[in-house]
C-alpha atoms as a PDB file:
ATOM      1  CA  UNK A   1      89.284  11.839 113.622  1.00  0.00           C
ATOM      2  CA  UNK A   2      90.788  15.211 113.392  1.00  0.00           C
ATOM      3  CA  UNK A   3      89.150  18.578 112.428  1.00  0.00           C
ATOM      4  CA  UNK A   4      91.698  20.258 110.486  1.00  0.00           C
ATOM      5  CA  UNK A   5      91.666  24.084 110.948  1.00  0.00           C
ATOM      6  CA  UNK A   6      91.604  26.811 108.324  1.00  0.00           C
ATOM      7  CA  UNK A   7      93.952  29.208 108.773  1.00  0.00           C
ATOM      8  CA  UNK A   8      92.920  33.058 107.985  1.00  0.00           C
ATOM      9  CA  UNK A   9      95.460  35.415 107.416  1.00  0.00           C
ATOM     10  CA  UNK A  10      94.452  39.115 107.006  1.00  0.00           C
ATOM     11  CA  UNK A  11      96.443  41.447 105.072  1.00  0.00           C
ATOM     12  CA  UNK A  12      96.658  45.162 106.195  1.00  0.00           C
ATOM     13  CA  UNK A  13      94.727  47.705 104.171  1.00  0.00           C
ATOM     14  CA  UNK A  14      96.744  49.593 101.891  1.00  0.00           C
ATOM     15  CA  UNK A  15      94.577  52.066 101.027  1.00  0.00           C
ATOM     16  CA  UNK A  16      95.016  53.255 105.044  1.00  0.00           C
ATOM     17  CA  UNK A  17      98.564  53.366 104.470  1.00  0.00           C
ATOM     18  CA  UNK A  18     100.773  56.027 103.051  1.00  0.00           C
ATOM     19  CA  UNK A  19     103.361  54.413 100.100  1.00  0.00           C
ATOM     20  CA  UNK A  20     107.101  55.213 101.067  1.00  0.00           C
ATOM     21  CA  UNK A  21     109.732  54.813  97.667  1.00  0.00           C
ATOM     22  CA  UNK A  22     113.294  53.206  99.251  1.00  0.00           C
ATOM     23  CA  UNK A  23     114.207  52.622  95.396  1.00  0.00           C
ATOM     24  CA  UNK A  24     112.664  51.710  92.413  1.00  0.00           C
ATOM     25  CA  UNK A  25     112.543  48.476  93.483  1.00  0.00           C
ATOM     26  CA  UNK A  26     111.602  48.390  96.697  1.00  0.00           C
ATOM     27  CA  UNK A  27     108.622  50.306  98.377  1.00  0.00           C
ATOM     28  CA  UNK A  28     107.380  49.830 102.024  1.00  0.00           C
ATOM     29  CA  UNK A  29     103.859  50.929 103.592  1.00  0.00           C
ATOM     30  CA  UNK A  30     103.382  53.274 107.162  1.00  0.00           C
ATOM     31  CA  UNK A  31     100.913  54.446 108.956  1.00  0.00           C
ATOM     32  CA  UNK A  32      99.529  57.876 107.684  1.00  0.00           C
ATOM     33  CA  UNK A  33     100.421  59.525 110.348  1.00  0.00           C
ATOM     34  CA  UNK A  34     103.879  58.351 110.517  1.00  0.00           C
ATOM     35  CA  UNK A  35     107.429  60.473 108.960  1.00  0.00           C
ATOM     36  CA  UNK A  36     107.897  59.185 105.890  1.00  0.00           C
ATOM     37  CA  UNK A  37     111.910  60.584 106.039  1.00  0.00           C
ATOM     38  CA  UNK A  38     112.172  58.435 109.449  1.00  0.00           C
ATOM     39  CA  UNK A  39     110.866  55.293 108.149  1.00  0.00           C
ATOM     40  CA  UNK A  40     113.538  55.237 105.041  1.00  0.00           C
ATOM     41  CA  UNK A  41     116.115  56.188 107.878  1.00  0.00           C
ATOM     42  CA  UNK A  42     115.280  52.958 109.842  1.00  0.00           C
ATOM     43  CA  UNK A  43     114.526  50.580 106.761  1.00  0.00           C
ATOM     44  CA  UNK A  44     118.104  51.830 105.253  1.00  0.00           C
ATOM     45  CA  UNK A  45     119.804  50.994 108.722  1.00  0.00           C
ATOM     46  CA  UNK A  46     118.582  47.738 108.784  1.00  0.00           C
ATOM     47  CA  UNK A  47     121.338  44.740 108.646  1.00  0.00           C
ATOM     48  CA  UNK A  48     119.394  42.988 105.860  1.00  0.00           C
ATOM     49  CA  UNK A  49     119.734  45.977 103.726  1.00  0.00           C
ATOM     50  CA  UNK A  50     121.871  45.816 100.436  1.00  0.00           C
ATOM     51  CA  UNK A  51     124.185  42.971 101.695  1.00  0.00           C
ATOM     52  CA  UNK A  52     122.916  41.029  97.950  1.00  0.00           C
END
């Protein structure tokens, strides 16, 4: 009756990206061009940030 459609999800590569440490736990990727001292800056500002 119905086709059902796969859905394809594609991941970033990593190995394009430049690692940034917030803590030990937590670790976010940017492009390698971008500041790495600017992107902890705007992931540390963020509301969601260490309100657990």
């Amino acid at each position: 009756m119905y086709e059902k459609k796969q859905h394809i999800n594609k991941a970033p590569d990593l190995t394009k990206m430049q690692a940034v440490v917030i803590d030990n736990r937590t670790t976010i990727y940017i492009a390698l061009d971008a500041d790495p001292k600017e992107a902890r800056k705007r992931y540390n500002t963020r509301p969601a940030y260490g309100k657990q």
